[in-house]
Structures are given as C-alpha cells and as structure tokens.
PDB file of N, CA and C in Angstrom:
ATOM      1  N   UNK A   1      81.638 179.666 101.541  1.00  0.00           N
ATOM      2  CA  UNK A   1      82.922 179.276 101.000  1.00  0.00           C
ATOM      3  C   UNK A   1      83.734 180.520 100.658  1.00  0.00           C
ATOM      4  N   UNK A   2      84.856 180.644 100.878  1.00  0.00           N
ATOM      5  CA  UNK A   2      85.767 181.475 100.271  1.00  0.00           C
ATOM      6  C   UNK A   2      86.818 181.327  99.213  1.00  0.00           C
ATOM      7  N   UNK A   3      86.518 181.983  97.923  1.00  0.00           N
ATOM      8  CA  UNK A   3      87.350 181.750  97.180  1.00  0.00           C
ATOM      9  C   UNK A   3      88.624 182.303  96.552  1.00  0.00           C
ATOM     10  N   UNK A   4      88.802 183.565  97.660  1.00  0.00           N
ATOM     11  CA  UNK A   4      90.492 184.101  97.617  1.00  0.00           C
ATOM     12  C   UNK A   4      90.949 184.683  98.903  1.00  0.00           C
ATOM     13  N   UNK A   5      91.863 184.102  98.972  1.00  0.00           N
ATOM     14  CA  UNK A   5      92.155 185.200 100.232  1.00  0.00           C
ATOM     15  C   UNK A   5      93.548 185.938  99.187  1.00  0.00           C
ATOM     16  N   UNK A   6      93.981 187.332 100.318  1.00  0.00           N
ATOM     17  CA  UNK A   6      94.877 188.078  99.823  1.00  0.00           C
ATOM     18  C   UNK A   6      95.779 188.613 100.698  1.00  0.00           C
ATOM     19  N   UNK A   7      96.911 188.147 101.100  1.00  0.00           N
ATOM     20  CA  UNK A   7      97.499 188.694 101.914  1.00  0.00           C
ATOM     21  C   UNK A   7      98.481 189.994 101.984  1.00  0.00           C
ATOM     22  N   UNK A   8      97.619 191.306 102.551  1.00  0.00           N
ATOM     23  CA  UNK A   8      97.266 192.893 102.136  1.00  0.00           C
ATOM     24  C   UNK A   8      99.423 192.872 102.290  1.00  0.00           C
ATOM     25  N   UNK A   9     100.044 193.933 101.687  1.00  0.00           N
ATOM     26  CA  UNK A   9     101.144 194.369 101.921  1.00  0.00           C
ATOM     27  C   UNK A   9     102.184 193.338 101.387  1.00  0.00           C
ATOM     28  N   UNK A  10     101.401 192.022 100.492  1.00  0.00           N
ATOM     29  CA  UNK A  10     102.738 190.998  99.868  1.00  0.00           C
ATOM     30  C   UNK A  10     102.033 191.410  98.339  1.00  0.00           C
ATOM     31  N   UNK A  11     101.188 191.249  98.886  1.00  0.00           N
ATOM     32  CA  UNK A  11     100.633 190.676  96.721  1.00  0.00           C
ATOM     33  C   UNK A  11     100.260 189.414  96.826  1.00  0.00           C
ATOM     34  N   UNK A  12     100.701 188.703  97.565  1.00  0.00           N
ATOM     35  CA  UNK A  12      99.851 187.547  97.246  1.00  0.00           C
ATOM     36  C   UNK A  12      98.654 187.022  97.572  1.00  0.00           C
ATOM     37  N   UNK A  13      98.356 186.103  96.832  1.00  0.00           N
ATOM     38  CA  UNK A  13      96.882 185.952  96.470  1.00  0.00           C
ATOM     39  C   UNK A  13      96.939 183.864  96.668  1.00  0.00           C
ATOM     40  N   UNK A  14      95.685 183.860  97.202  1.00  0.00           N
ATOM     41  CA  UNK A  14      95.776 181.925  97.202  1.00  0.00           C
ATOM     42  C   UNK A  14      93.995 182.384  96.656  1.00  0.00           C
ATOM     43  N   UNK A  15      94.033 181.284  95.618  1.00  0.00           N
ATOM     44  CA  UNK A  15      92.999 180.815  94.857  1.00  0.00           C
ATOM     45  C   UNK A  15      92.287 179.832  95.621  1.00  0.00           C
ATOM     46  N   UNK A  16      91.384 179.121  95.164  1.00  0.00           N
ATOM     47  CA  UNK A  16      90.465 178.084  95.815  1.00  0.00           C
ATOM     48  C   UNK A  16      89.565 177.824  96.421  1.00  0.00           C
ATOM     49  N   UNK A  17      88.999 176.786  96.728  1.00  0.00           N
ATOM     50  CA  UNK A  17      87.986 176.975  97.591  1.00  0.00           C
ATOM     51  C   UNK A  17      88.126 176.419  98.864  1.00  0.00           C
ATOM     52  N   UNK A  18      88.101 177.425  99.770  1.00  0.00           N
ATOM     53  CA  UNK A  18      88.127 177.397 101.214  1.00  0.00           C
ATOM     54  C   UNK A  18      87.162 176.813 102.073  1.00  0.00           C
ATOM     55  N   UNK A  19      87.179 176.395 103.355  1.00  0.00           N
ATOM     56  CA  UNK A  19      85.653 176.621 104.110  1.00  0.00           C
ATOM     57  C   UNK A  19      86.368 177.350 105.198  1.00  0.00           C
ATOM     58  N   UNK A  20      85.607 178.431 105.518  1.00  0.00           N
ATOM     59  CA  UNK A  20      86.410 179.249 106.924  1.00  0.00           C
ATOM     60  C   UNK A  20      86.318 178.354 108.650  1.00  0.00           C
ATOM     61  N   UNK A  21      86.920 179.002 109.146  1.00  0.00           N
ATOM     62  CA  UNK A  21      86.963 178.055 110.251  1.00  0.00           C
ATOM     63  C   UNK A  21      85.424 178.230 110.883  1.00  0.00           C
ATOM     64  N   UNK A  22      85.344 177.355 111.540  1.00  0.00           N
ATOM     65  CA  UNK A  22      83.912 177.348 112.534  1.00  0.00           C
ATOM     66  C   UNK A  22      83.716 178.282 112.994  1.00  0.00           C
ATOM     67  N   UNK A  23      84.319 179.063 113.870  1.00  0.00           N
ATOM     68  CA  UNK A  23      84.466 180.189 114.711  1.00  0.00           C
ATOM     69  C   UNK A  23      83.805 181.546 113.548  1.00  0.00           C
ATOM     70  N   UNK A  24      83.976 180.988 112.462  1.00  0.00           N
ATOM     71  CA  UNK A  24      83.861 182.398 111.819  1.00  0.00           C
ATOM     72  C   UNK A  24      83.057 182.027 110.898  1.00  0.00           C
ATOM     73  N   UNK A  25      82.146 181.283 110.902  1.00  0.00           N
ATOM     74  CA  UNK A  25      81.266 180.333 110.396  1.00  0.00           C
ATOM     75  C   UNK A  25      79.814 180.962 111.705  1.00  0.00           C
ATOM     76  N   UNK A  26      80.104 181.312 112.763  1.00  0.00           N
ATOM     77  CA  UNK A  26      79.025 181.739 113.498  1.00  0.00           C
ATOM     78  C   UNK A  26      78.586 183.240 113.239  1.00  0.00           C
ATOM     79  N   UNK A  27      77.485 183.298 113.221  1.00  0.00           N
ATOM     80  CA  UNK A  27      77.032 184.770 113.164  1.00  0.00           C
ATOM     81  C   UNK A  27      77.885 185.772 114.066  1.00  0.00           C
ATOM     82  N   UNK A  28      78.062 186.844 113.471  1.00  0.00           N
ATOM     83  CA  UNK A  28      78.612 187.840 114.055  1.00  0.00           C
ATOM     84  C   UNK A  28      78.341 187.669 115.739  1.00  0.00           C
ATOM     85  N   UNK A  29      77.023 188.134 116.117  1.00  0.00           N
ATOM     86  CA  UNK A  29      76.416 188.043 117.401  1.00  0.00           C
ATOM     87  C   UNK A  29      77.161 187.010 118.481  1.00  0.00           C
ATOM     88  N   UNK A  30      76.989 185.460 117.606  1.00  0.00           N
ATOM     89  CA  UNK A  30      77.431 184.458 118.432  1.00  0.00           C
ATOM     90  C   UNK A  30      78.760 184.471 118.458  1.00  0.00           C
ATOM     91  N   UNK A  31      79.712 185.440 117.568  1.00  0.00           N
ATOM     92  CA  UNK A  31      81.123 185.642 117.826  1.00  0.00           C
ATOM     93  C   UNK A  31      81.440 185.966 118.749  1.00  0.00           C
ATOM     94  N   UNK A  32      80.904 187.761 119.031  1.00  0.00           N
ATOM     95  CA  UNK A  32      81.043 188.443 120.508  1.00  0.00           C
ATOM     96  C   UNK A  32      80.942 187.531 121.570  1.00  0.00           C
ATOM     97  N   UNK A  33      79.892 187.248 121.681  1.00  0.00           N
ATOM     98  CA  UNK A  33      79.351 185.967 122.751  1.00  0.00           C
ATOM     99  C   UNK A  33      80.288 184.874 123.218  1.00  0.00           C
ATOM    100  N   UNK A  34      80.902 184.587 122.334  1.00  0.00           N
ATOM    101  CA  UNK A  34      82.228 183.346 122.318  1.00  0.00           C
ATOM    102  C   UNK A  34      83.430 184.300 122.648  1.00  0.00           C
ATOM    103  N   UNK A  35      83.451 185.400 122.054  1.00  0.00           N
ATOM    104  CA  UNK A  35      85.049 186.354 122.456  1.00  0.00           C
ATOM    105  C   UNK A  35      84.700 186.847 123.789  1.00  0.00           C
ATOM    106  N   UNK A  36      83.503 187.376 123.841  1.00  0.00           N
ATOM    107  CA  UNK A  36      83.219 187.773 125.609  1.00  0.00           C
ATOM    108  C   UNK A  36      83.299 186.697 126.902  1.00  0.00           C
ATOM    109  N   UNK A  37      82.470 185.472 126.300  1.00  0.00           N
ATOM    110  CA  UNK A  37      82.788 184.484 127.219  1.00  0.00           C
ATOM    111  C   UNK A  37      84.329 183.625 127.335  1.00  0.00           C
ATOM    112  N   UNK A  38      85.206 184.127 126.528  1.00  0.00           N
ATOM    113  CA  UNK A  38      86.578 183.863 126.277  1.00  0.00           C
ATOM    114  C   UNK A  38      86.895 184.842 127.295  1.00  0.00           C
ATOM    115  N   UNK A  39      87.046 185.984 126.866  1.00  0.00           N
ATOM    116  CA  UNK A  39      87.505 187.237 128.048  1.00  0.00           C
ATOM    117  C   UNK A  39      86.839 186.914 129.469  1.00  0.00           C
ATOM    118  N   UNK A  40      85.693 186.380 129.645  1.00  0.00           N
ATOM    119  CA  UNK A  40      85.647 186.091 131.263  1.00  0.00           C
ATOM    120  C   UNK A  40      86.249 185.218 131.887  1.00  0.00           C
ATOM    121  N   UNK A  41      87.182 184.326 130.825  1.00  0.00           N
ATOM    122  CA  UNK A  41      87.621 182.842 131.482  1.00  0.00           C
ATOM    123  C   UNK A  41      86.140 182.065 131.899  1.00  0.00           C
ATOM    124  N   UNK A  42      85.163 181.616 130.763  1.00  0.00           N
ATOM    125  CA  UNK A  42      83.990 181.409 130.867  1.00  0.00           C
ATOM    126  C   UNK A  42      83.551 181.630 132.301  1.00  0.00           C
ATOM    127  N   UNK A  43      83.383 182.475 132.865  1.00  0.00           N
ATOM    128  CA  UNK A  43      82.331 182.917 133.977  1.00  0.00           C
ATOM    129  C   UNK A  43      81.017 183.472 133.397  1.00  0.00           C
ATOM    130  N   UNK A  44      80.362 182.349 134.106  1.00  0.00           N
ATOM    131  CA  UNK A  44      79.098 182.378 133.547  1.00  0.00           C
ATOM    132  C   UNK A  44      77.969 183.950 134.146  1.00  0.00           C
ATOM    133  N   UNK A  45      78.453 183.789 135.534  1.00  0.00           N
ATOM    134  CA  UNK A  45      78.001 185.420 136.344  1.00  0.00           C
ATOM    135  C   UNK A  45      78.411 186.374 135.632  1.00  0.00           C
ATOM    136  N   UNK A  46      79.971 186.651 135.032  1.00  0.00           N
ATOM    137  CA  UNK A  46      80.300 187.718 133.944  1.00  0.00           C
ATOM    138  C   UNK A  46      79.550 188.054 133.285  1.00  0.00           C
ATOM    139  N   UNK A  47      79.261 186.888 132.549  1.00  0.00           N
ATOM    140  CA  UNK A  47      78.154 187.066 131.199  1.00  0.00           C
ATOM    141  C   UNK A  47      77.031 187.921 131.288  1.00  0.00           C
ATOM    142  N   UNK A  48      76.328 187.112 132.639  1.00  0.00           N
ATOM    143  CA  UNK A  48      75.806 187.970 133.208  1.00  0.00           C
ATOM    144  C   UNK A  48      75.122 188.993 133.165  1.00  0.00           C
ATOM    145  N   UNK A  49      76.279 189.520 133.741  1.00  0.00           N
ATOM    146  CA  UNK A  49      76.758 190.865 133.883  1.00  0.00           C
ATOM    147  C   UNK A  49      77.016 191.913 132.876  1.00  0.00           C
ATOM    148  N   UNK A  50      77.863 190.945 131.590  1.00  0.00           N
ATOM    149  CA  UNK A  50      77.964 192.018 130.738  1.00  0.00           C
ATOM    150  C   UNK A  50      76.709 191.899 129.680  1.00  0.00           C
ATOM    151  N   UNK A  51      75.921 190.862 129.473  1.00  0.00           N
ATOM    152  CA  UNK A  51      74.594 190.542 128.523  1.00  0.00           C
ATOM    153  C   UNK A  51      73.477 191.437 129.012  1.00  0.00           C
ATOM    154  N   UNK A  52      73.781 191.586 130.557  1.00  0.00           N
ATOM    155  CA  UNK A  52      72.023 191.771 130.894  1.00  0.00           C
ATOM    156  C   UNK A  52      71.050 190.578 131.339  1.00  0.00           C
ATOM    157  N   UNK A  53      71.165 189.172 130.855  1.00  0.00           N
ATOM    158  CA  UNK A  53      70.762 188.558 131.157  1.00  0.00           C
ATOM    159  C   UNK A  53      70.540 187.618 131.823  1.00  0.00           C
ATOM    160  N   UNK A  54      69.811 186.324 132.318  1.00  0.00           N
ATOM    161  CA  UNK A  54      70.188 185.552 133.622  1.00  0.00           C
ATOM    162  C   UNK A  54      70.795 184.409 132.780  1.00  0.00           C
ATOM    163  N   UNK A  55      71.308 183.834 134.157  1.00  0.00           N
ATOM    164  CA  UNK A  55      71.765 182.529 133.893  1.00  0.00           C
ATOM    165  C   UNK A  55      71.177 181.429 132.946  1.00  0.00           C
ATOM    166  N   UNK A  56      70.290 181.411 133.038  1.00  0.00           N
ATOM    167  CA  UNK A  56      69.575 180.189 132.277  1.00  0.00           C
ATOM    168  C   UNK A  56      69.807 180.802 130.596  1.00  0.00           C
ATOM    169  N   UNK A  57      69.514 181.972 130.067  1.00  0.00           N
ATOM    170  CA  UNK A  57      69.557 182.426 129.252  1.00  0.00           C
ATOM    171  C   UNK A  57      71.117 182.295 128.580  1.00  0.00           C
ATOM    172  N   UNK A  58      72.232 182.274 129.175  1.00  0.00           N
ATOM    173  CA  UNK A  58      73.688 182.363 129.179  1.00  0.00           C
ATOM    174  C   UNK A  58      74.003 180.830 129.098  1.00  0.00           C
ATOM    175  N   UNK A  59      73.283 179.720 129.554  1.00  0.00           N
ATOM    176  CA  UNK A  59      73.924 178.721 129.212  1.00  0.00           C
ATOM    177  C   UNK A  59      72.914 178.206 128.144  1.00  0.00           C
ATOM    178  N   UNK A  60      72.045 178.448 127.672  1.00  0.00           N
ATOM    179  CA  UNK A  60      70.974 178.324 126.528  1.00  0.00           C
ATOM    180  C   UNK A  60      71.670 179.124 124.921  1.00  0.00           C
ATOM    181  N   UNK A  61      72.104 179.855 125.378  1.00  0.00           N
ATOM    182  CA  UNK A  61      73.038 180.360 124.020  1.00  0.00           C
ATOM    183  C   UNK A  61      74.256 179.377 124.039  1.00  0.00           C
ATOM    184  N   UNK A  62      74.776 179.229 125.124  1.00  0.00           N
ATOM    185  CA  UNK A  62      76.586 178.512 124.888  1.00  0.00           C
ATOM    186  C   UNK A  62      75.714 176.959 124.498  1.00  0.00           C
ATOM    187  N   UNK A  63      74.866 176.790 125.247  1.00  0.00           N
ATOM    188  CA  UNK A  63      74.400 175.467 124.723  1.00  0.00           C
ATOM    189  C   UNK A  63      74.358 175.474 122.644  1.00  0.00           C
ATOM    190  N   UNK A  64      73.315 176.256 122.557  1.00  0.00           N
ATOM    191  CA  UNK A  64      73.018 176.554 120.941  1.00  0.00           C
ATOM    192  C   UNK A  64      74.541 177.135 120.435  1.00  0.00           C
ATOM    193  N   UNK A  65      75.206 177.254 120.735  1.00  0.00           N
ATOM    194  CA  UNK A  65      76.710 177.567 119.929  1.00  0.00           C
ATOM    195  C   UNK A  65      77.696 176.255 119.798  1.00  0.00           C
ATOM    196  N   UNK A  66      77.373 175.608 120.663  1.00  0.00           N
ATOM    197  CA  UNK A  66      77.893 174.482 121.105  1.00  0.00           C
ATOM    198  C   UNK A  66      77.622 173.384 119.740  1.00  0.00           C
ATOM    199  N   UNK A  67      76.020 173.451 119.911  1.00  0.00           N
ATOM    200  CA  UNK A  67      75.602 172.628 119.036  1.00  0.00           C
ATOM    201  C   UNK A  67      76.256 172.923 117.626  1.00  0.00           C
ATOM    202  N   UNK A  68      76.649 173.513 117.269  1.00  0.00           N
ATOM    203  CA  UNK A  68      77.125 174.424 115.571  1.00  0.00           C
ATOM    204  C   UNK A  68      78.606 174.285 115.626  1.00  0.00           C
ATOM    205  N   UNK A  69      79.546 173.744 116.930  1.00  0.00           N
ATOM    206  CA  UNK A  69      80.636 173.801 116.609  1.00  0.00           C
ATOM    207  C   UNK A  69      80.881 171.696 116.513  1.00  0.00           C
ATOM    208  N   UNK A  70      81.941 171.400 115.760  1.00  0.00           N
ATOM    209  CA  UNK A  70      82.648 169.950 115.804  1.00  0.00           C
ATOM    210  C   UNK A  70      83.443 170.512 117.374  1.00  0.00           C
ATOM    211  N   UNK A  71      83.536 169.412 118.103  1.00  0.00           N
ATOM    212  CA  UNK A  71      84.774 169.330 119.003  1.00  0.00           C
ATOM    213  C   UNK A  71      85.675 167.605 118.856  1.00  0.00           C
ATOM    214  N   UNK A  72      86.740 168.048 119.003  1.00  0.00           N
ATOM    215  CA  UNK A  72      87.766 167.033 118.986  1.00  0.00           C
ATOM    216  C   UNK A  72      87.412 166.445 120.445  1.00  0.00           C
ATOM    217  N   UNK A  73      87.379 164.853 120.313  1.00  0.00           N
ATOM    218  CA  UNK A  73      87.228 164.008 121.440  1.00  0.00           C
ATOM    219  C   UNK A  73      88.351 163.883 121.757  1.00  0.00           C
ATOM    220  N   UNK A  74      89.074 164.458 123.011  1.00  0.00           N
ATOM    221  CA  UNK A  74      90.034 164.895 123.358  1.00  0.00           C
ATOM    222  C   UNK A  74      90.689 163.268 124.781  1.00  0.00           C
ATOM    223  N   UNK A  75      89.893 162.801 124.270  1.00  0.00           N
ATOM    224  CA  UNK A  75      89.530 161.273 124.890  1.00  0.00           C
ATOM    225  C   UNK A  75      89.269 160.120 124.622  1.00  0.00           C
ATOM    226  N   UNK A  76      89.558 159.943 122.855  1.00  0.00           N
ATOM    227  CA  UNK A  76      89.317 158.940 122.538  1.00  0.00           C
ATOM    228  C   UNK A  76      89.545 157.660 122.882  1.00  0.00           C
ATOM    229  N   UNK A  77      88.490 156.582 122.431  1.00  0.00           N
ATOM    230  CA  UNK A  77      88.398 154.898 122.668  1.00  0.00           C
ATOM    231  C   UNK A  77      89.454 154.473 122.486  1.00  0.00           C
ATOM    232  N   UNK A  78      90.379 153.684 123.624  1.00  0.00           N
ATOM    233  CA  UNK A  78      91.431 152.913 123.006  1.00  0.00           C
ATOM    234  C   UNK A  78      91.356 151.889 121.655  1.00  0.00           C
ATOM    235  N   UNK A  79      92.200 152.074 120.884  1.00  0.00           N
ATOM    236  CA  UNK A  79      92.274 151.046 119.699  1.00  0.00           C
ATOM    237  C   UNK A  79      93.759 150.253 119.995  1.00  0.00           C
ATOM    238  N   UNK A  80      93.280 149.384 118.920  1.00  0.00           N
ATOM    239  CA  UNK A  80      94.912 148.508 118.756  1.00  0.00           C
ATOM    240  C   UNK A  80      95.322 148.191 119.957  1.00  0.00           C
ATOM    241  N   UNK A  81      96.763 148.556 119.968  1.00  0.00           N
ATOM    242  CA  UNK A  81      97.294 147.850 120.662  1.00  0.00           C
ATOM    243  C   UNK A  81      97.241 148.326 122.489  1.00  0.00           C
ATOM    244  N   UNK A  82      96.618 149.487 122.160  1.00  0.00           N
ATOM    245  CA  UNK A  82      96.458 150.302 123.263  1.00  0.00           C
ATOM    246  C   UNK A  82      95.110 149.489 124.315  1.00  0.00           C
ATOM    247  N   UNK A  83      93.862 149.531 123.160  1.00  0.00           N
ATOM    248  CA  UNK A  83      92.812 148.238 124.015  1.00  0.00           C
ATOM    249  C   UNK A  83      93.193 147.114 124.426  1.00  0.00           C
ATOM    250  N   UNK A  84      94.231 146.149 124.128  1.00  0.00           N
ATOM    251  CA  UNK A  84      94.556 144.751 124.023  1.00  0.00           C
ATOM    252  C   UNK A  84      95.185 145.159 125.339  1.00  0.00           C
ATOM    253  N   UNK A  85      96.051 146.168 125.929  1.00  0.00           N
ATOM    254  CA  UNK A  85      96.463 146.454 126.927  1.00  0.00           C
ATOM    255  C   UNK A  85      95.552 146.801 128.390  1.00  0.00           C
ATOM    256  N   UNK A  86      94.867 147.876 127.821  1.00  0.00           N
ATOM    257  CA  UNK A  86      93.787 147.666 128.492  1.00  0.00           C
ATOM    258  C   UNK A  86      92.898 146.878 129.150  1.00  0.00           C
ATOM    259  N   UNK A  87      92.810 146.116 128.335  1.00  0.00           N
ATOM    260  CA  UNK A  87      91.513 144.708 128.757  1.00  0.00           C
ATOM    261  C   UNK A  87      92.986 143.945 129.563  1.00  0.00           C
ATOM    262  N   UNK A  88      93.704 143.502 129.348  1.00  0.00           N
ATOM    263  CA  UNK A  88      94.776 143.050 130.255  1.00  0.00           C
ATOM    264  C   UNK A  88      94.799 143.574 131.514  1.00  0.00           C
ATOM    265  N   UNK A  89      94.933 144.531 131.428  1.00  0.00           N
ATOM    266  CA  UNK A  89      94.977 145.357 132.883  1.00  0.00           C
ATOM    267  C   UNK A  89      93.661 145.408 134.053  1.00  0.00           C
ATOM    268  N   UNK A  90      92.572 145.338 133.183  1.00  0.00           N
ATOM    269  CA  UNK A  90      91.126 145.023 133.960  1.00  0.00           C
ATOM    270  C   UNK A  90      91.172 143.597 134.134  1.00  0.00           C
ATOM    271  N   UNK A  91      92.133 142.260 133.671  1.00  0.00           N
ATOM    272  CA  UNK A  91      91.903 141.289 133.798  1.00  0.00           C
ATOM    273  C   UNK A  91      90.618 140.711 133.299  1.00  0.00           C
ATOM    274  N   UNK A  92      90.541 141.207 131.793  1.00  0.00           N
ATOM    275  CA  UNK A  92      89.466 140.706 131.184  1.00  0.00           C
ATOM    276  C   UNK A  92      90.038 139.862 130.452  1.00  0.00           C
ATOM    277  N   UNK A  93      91.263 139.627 129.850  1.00  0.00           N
ATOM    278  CA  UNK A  93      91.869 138.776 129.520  1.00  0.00           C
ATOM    279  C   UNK A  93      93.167 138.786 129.782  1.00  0.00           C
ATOM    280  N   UNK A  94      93.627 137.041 129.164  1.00  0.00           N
ATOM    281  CA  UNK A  94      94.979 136.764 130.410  1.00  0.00           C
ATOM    282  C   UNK A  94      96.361 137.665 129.206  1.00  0.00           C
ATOM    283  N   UNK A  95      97.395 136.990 129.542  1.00  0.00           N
ATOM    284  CA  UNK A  95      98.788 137.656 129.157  1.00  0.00           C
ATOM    285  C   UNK A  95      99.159 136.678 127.466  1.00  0.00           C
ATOM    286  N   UNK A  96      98.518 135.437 127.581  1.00  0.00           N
ATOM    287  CA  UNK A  96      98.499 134.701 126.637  1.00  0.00           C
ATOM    288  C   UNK A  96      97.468 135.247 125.642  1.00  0.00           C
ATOM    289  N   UNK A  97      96.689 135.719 125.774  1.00  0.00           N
ATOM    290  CA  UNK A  97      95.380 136.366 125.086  1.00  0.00           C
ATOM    291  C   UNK A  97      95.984 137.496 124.708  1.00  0.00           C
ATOM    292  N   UNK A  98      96.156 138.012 125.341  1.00  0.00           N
ATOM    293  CA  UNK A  98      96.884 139.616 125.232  1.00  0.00           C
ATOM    294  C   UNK A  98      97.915 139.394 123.663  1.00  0.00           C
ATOM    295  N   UNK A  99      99.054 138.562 123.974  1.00  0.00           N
ATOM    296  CA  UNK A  99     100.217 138.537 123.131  1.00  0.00           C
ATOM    297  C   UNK A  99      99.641 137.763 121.597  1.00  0.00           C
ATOM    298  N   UNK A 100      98.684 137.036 121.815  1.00  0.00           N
ATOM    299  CA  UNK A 100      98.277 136.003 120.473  1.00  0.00           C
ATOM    300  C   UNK A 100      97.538 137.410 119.679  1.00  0.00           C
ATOM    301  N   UNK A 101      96.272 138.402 120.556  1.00  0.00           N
ATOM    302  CA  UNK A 101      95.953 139.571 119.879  1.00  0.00           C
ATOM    303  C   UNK A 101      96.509 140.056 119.519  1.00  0.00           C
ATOM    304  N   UNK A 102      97.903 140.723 119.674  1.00  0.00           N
ATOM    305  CA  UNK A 102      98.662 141.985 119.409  1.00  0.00           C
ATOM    306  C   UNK A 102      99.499 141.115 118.138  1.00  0.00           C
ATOM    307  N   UNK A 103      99.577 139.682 118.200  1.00  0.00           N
ATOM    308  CA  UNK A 103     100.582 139.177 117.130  1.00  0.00           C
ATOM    309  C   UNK A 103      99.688 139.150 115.820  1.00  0.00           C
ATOM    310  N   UNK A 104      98.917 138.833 115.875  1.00  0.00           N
ATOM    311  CA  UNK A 104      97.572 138.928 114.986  1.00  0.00           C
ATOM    312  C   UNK A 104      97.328 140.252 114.720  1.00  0.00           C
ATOM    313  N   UNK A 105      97.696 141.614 115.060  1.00  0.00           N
ATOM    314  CA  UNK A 105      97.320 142.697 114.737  1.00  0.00           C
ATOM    315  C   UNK A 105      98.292 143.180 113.933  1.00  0.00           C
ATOM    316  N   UNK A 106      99.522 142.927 113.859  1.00  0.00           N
ATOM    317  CA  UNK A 106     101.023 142.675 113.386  1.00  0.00           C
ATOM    318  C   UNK A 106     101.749 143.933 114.039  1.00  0.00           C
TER     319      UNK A 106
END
C-alpha cells in the first residue's frame, strides 16, 4: 500500500491509502520482462534472444505474469437489452417475445 505520494517541484502532497497499479505490483524482474516484451511488440523469438532463453521458458514466465495480473473482458456477455436482441436474431425467440422482455425490463 502506499500512503503518500508527492509530487517533486509543486509541494504537493496526497495523503491516503493507495494500492499501486498491477504493473508495479510485479517484482522488479517481472517488470523488465513485461517492458522488454512490450519493446519487442511481444515477439516471442526476441525474448529469446534478449533472455538467453528458449521458448518454452518465455511463454512459462508471460504465462506466470499473466496469472498476477486482472484483465478487463474486453468481450463481455450481452445483458439487457442487448441479449433480448440477440436471442432474436438467432431466432431463439420470436419479435413478440422479444418486445414483452424488453417492456418488462423497463
């Protein structure tokens, strides 16, 4: 947790308690690793290249970094009124079904 930051050359100061972002929440090590595999435009041969090590080893770390970060489901389940549309469109239900759901949902 962090409980001040200070922003150098104002004076000011924010109190509280923080949690730092994920990214900086990883060990130093697994930082580089994430900024290096950033700089290759994840090429995994880069890595490689610049680790020393093989492949299997390179996606066994991004795997274990992976695991330690949240990601946003950048794809989420239709809800509301968006499913009721949906299932319409697969003809899982009719247009009368459709409109009685969505009136009922308000």
């Amino acid at each position: 947790m962090v409980e001040r930051v200070r922003l150098t050359g104002s004076g000011i100061a924010i109190e509280g308690q923080f949690e730092p972002p994920q990214l900086a929440q990883l060990s130093i090590d697994d930082q580089v690793f994430v900024a290096a595999f950033v700089r290759s435009h994840g090429s995994i041969k880069e890595m490689e290249r610049t680790f020393g090590v093989s492949y299997p080893t390179v996606k066994s770390r991004l795997n274990r970094i992976a695991e330690l970060l949240d990601f946003v489901d950048t794809d989420p389940a239709p809800t509301g009124a968006a499913d009721v549309v949906d299932r319409l469109r697969r003809g899982e239900i009719s247009a009368q079904e459709a409109l009685a759901e969505l009136e009922e949902s308000g």
